[in-house]
PDB file of N, CA and C in Angstrom:
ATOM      1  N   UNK A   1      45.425 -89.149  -0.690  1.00  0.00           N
ATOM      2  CA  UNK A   1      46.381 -88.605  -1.614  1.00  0.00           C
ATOM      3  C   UNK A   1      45.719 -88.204  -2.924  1.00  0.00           C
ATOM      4  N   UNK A   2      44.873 -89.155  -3.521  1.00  0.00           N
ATOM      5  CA  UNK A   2      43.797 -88.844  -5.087  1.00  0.00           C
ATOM      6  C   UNK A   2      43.055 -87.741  -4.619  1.00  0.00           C
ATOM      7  N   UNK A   3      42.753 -87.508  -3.208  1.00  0.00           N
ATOM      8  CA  UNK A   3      41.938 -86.295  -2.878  1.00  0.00           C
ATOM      9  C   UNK A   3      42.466 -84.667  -3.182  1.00  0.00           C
ATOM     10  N   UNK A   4      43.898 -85.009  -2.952  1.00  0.00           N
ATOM     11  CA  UNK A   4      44.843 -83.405  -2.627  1.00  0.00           C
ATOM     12  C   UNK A   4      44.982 -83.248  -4.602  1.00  0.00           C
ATOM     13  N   UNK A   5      45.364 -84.452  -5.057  1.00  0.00           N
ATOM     14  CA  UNK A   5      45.915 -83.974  -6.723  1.00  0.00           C
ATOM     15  C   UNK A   5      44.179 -83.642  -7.113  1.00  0.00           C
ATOM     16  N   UNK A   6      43.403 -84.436  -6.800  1.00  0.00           N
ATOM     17  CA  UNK A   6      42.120 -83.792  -7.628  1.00  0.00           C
ATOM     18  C   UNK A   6      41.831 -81.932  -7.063  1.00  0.00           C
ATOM     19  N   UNK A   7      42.181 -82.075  -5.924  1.00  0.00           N
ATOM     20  CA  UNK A   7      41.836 -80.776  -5.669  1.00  0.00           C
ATOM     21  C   UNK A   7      42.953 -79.636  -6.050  1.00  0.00           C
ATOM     22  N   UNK A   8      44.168 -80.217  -6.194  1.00  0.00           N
ATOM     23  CA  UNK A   8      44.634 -79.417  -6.859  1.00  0.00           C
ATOM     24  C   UNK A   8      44.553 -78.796  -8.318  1.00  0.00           C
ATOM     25  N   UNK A   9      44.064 -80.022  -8.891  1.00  0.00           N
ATOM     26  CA  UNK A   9      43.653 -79.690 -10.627  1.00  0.00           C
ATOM     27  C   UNK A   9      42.492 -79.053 -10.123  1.00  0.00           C
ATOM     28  N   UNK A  10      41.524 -79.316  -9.752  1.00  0.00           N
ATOM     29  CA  UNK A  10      40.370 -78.455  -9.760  1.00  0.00           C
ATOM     30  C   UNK A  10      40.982 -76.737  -9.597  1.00  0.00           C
ATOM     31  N   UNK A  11      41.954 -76.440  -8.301  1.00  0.00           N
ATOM     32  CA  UNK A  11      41.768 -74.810  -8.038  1.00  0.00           C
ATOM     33  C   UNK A  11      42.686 -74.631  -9.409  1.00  0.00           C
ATOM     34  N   UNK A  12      43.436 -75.420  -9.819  1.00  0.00           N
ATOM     35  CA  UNK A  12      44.042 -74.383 -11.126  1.00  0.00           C
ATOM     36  C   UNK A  12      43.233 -74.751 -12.327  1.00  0.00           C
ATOM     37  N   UNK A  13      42.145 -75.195 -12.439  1.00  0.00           N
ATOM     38  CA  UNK A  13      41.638 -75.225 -13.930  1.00  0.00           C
ATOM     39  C   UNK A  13      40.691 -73.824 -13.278  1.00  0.00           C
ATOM     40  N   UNK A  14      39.875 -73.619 -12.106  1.00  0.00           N
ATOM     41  CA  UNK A  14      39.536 -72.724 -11.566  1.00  0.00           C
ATOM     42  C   UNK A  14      40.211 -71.557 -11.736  1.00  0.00           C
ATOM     43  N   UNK A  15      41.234 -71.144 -11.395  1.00  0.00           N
ATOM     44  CA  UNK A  15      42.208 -69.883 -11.553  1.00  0.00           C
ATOM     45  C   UNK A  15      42.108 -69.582 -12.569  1.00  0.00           C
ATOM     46  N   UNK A  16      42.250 -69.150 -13.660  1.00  0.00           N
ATOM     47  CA  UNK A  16      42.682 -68.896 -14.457  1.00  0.00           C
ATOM     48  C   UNK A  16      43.982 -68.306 -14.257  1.00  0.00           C
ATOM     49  N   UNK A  17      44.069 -67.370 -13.721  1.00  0.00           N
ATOM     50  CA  UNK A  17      45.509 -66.278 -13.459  1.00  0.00           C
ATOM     51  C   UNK A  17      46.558 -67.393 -13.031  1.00  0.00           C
ATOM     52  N   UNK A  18      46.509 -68.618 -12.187  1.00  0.00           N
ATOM     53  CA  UNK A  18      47.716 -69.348 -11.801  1.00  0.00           C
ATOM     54  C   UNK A  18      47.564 -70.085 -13.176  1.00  0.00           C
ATOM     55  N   UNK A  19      46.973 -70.170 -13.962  1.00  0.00           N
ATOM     56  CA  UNK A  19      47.793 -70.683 -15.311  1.00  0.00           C
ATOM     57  C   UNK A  19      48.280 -69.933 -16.684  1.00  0.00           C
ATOM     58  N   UNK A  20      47.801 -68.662 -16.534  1.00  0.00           N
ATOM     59  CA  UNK A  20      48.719 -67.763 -17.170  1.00  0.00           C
ATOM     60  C   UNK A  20      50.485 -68.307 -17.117  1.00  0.00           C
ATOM     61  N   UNK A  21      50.718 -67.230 -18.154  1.00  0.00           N
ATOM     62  CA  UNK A  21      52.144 -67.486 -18.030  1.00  0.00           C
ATOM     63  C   UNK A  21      53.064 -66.633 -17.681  1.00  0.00           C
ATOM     64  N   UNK A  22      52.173 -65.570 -17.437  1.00  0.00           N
ATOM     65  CA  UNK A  22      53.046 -64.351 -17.075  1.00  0.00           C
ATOM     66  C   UNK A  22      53.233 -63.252 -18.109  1.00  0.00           C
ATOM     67  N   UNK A  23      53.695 -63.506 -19.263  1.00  0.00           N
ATOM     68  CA  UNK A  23      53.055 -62.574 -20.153  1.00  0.00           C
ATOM     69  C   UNK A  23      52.449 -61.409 -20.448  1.00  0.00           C
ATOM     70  N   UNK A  24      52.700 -60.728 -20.553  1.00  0.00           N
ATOM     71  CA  UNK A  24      51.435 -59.674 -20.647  1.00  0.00           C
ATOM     72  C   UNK A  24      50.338 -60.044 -22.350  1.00  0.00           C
ATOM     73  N   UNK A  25      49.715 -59.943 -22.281  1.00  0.00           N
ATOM     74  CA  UNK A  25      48.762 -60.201 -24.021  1.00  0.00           C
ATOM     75  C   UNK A  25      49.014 -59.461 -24.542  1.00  0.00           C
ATOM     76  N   UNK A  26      49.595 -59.936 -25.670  1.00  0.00           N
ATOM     77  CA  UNK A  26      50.152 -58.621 -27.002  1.00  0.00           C
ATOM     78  C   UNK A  26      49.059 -57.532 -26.993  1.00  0.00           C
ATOM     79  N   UNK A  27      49.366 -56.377 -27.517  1.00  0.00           N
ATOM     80  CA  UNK A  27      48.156 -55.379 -28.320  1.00  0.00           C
ATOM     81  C   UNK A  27      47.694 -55.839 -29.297  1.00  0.00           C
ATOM     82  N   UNK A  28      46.333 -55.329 -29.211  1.00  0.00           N
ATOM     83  CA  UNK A  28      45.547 -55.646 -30.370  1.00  0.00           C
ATOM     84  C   UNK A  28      46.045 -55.227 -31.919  1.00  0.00           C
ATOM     85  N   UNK A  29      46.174 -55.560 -33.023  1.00  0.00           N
ATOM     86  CA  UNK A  29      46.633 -55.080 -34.301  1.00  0.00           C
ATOM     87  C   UNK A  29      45.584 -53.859 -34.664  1.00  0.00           C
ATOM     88  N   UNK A  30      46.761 -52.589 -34.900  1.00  0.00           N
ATOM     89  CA  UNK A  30      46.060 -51.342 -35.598  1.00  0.00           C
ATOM     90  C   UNK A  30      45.904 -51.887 -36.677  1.00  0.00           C
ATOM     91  N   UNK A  31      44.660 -51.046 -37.539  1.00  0.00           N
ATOM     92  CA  UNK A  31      43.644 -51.100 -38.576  1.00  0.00           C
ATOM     93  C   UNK A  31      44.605 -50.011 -39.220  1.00  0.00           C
ATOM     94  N   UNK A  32      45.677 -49.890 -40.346  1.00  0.00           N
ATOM     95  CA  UNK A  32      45.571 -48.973 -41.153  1.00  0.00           C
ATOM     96  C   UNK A  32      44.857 -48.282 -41.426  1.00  0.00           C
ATOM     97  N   UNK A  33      43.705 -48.285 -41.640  1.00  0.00           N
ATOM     98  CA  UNK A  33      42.303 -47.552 -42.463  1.00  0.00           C
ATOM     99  C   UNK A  33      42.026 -46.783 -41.259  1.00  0.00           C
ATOM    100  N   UNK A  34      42.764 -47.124 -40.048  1.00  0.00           N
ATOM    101  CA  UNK A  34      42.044 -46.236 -38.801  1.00  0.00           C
ATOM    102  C   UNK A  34      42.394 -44.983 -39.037  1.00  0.00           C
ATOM    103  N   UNK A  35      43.433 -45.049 -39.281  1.00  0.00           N
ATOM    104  CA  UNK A  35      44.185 -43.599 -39.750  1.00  0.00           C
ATOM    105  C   UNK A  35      44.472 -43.183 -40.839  1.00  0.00           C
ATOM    106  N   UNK A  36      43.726 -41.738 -40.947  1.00  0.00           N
ATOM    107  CA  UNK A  36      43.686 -41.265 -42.627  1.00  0.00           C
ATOM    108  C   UNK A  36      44.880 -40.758 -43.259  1.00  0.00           C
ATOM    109  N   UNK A  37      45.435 -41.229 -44.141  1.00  0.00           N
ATOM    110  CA  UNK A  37      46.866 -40.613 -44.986  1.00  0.00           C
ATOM    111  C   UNK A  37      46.860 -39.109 -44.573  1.00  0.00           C
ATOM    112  N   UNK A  38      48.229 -38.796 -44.470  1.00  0.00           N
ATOM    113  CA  UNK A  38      48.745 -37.625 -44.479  1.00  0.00           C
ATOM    114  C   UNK A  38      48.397 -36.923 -45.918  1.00  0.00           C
ATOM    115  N   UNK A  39      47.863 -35.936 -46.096  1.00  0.00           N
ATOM    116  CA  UNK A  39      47.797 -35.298 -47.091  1.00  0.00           C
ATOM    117  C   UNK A  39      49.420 -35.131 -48.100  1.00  0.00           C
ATOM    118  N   UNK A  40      49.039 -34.424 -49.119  1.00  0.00           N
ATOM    119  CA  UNK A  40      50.537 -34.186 -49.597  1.00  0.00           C
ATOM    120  C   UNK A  40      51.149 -32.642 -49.035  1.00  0.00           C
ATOM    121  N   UNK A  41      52.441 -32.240 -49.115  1.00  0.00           N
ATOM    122  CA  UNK A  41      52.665 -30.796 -48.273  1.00  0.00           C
ATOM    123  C   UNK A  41      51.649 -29.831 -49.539  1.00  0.00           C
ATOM    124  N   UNK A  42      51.504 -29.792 -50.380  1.00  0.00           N
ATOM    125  CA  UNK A  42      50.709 -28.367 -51.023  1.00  0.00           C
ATOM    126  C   UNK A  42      49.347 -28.380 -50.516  1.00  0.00           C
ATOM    127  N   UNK A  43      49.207 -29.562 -49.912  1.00  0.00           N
ATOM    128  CA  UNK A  43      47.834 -29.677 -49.318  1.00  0.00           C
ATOM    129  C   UNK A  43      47.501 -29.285 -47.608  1.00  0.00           C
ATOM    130  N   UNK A  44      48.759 -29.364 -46.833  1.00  0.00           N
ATOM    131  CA  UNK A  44      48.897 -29.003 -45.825  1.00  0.00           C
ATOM    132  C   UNK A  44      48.563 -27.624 -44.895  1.00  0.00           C
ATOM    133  N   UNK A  45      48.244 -27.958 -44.190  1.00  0.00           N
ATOM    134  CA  UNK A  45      47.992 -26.263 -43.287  1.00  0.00           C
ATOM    135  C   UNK A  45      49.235 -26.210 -42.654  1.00  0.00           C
ATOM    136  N   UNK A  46      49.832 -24.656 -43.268  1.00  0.00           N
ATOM    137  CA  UNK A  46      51.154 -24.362 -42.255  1.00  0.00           C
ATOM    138  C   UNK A  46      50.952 -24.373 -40.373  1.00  0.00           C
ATOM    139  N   UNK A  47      52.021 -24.188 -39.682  1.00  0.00           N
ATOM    140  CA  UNK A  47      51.689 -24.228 -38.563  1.00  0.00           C
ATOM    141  C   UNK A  47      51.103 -22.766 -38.151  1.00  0.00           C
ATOM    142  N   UNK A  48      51.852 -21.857 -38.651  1.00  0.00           N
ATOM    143  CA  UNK A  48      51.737 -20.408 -38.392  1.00  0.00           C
ATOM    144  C   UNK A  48      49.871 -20.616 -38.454  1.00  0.00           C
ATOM    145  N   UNK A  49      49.312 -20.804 -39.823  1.00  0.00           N
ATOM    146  CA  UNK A  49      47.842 -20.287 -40.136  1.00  0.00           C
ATOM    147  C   UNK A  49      47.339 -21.298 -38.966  1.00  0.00           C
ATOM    148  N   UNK A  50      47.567 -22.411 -38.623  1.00  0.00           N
ATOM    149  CA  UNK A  50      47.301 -23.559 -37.605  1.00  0.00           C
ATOM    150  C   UNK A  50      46.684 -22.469 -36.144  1.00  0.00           C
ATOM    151  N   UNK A  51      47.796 -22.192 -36.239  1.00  0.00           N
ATOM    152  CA  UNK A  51      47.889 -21.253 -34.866  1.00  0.00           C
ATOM    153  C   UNK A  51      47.208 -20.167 -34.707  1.00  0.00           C
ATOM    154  N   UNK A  52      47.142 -19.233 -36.050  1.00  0.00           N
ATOM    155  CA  UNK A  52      46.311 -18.369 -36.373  1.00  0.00           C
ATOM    156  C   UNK A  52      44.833 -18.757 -36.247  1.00  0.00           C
ATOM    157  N   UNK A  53      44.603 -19.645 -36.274  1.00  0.00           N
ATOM    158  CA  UNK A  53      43.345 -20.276 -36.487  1.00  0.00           C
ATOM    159  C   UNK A  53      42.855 -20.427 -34.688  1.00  0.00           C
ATOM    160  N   UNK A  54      43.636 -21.041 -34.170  1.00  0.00           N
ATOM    161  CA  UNK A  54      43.037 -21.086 -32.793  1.00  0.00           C
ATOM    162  C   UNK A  54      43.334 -19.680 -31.669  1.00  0.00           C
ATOM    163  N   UNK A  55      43.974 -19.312 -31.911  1.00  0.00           N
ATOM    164  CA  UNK A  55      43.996 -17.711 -31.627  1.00  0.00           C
ATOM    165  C   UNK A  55      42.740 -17.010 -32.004  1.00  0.00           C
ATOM    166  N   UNK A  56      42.227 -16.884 -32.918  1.00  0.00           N
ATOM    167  CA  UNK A  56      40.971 -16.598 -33.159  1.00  0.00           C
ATOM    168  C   UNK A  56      39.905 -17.022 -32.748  1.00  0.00           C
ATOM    169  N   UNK A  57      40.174 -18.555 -32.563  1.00  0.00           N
ATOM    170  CA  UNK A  57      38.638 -18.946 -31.714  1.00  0.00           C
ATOM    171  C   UNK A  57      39.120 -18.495 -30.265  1.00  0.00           C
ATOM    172  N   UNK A  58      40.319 -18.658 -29.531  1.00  0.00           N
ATOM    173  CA  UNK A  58      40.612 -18.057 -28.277  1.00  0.00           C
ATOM    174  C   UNK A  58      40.068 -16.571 -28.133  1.00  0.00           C
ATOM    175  N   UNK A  59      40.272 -16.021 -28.929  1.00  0.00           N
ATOM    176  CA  UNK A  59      40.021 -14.306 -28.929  1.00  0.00           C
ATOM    177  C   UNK A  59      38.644 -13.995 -28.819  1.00  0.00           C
ATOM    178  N   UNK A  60      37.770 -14.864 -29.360  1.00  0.00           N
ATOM    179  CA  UNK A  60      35.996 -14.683 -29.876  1.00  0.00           C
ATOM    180  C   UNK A  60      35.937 -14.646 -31.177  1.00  0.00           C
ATOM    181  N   UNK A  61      36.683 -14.745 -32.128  1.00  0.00           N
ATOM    182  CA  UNK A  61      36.525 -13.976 -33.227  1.00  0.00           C
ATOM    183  C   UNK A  61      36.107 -14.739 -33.920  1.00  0.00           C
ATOM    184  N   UNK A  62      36.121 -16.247 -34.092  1.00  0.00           N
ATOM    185  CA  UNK A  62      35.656 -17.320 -34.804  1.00  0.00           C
ATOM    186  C   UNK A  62      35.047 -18.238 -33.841  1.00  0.00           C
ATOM    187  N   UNK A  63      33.951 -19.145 -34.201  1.00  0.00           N
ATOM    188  CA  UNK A  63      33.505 -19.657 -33.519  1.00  0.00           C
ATOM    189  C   UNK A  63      34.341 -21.197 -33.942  1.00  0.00           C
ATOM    190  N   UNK A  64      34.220 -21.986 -33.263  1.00  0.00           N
ATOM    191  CA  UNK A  64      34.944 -23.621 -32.892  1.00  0.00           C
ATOM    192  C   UNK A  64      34.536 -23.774 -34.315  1.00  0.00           C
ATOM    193  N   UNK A  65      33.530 -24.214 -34.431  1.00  0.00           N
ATOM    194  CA  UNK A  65      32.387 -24.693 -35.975  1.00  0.00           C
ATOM    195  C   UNK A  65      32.936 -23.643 -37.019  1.00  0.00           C
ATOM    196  N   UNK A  66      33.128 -22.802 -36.709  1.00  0.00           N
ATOM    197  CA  UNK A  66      33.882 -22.515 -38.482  1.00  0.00           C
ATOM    198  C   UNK A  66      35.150 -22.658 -38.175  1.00  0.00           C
ATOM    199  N   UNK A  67      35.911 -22.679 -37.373  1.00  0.00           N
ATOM    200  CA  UNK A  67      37.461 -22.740 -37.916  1.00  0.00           C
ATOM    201  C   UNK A  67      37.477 -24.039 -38.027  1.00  0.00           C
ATOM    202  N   UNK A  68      36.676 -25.362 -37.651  1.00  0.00           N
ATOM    203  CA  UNK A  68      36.895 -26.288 -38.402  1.00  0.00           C
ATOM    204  C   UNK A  68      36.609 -26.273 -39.487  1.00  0.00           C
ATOM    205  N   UNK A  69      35.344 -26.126 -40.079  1.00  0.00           N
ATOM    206  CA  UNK A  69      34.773 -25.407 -41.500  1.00  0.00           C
ATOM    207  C   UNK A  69      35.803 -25.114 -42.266  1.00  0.00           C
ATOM    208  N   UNK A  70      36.315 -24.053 -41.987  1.00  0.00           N
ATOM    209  CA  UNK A  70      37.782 -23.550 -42.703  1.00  0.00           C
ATOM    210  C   UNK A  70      38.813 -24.457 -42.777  1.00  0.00           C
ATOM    211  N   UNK A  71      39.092 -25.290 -41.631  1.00  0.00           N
ATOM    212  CA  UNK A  71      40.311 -25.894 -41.549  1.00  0.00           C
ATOM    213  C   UNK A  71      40.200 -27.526 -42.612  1.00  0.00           C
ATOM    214  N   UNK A  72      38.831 -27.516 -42.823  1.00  0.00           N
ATOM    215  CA  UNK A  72      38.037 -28.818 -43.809  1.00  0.00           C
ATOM    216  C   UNK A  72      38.457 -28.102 -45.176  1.00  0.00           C
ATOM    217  N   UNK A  73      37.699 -26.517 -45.254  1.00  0.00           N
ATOM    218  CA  UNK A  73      38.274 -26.509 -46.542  1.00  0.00           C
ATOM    219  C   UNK A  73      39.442 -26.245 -47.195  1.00  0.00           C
ATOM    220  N   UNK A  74      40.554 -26.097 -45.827  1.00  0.00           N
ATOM    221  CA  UNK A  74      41.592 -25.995 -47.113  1.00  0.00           C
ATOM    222  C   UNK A  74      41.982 -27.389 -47.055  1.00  0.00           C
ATOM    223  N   UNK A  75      41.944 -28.019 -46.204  1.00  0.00           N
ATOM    224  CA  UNK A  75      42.083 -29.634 -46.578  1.00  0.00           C
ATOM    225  C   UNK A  75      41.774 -30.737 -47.878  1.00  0.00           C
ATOM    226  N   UNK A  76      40.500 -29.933 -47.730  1.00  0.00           N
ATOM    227  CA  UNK A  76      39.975 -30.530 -48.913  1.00  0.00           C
ATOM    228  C   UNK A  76      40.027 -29.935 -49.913  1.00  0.00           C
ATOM    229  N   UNK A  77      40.543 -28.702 -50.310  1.00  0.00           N
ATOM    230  CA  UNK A  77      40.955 -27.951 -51.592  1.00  0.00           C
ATOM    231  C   UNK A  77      41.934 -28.768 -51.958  1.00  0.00           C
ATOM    232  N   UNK A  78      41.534 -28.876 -53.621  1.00  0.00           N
ATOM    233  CA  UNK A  78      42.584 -29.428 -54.389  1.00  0.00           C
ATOM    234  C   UNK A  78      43.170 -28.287 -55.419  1.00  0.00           C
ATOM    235  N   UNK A  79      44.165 -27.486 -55.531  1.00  0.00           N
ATOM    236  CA  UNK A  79      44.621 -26.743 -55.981  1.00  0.00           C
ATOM    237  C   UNK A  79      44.671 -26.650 -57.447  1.00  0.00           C
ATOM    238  N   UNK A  80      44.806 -27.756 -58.116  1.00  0.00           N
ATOM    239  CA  UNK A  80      45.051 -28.343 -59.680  1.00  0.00           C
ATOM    240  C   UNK A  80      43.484 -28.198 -60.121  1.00  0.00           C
ATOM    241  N   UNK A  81      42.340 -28.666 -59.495  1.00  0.00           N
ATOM    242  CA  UNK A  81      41.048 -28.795 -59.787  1.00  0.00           C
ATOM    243  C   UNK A  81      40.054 -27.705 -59.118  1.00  0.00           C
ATOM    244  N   UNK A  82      39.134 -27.143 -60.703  1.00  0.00           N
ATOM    245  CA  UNK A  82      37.950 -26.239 -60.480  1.00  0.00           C
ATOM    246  C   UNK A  82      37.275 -27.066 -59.208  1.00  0.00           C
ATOM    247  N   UNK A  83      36.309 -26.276 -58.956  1.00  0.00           N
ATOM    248  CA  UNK A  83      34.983 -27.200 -58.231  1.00  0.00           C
ATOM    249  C   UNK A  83      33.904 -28.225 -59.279  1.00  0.00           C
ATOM    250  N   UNK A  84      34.186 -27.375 -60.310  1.00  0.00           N
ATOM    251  CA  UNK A  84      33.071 -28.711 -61.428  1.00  0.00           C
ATOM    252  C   UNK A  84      33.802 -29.666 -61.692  1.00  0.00           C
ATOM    253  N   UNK A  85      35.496 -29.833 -61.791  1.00  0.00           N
ATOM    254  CA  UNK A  85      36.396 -30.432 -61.599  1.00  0.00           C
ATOM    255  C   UNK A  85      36.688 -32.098 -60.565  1.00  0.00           C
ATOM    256  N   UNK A  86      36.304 -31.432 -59.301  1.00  0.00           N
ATOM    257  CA  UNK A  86      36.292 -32.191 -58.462  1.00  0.00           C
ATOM    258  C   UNK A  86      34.963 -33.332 -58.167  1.00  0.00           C
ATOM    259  N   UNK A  87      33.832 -32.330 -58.531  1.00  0.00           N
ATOM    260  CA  UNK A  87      32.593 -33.040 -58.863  1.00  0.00           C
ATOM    261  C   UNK A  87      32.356 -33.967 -59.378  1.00  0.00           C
ATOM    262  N   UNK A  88      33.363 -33.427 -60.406  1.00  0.00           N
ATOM    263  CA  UNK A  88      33.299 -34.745 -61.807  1.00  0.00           C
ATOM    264  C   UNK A  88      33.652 -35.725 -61.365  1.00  0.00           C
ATOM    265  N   UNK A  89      34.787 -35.248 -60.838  1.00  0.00           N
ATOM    266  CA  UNK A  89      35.756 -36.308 -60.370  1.00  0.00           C
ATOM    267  C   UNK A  89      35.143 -37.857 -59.300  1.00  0.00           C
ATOM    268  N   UNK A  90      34.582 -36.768 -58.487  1.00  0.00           N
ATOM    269  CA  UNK A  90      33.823 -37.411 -57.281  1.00  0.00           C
ATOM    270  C   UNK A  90      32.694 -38.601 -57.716  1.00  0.00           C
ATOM    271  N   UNK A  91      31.896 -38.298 -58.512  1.00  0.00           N
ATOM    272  CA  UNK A  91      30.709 -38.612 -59.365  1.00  0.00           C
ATOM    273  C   UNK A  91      31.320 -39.509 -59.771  1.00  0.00           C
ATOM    274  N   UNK A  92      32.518 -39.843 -61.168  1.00  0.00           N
ATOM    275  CA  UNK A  92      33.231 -40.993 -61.619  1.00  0.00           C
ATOM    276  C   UNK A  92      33.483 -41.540 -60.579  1.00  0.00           C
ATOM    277  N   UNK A  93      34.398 -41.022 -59.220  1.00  0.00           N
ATOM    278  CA  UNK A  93      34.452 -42.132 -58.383  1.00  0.00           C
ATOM    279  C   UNK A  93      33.569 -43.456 -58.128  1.00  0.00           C
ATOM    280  N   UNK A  94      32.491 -42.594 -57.780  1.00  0.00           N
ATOM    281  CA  UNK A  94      31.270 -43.532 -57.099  1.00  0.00           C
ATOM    282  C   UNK A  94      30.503 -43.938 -58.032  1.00  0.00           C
ATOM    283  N   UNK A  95      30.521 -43.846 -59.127  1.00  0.00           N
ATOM    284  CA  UNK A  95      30.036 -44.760 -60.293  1.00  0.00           C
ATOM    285  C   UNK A  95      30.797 -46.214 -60.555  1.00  0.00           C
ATOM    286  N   UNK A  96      32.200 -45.979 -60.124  1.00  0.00           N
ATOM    287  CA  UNK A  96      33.076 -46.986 -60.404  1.00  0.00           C
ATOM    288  C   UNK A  96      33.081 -47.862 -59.264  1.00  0.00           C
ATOM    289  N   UNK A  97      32.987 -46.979 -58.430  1.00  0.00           N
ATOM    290  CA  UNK A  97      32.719 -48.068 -57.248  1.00  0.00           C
ATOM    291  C   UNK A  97      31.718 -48.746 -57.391  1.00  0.00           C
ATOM    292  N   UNK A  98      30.061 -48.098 -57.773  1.00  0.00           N
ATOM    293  CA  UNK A  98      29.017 -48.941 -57.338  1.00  0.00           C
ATOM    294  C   UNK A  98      29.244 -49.955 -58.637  1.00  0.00           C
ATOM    295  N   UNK A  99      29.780 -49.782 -59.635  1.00  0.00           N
ATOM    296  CA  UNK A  99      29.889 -50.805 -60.325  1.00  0.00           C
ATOM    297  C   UNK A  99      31.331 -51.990 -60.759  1.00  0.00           C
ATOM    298  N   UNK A 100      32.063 -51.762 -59.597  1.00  0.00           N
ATOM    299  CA  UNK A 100      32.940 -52.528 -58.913  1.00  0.00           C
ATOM    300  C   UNK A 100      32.305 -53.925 -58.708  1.00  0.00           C
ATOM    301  N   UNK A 101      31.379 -54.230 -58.024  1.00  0.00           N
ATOM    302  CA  UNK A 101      31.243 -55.615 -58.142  1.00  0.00           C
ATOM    303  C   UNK A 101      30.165 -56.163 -59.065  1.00  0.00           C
ATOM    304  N   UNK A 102      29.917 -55.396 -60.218  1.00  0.00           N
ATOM    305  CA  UNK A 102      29.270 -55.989 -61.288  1.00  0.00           C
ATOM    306  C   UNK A 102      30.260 -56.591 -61.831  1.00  0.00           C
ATOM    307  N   UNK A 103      31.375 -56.377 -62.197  1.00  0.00           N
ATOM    308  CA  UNK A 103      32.093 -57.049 -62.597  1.00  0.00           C
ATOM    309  C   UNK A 103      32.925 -57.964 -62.259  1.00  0.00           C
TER     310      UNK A 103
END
């Protein structure tokens, strides 16, 4: 009889799956940071130029590598700010950062 219960604890510490619970395992938690903020709408590419845009690489007329090119820079155009503007801007950033943990 001590023979059948030992062998029974043995195949289920063995199993793993017969001691599940049935369950499925939650999903893993998304990373906010995985995904980059939505721009604001003045910053947005309409759908029309969207479309315009891949129509053109469909046609020949643009190659893949620049209509992303293009599609980076109006993304990254800031409308309010020159380009020496943004520079500046950029430059203060990363000054403040690298000296973020001096302080």
């Amino acid at each position: 009889m001590r023979v059948l219960v030992v062998l029974a604890l043995l195949a289920a510490a063995s199993f793993p799956v017969l001691a599940q619970s049935g369950r499925p395992a939650p999903h893993p938690p998304h990373h906010p940071a995985a995904q980059r903020p939505m721009p604001p709408p003045e910053r947005r590419m309409g759908w029309e130029e969207r479309q315009r845009l891949r129509e053109q690489v469909r046609s020949g007329q643009m190659t893949r590598e620049e209509a992303r090119a293009r599609w980076r820079e109006h993304r990254n155009a800031d409308p309010g700010r020159s380009q020496e503007q943004r520079e500046q801007l950029r430059r203060d950033v990363i000054d403040a950062d690298r000296d973020l943990h001096k302080r």
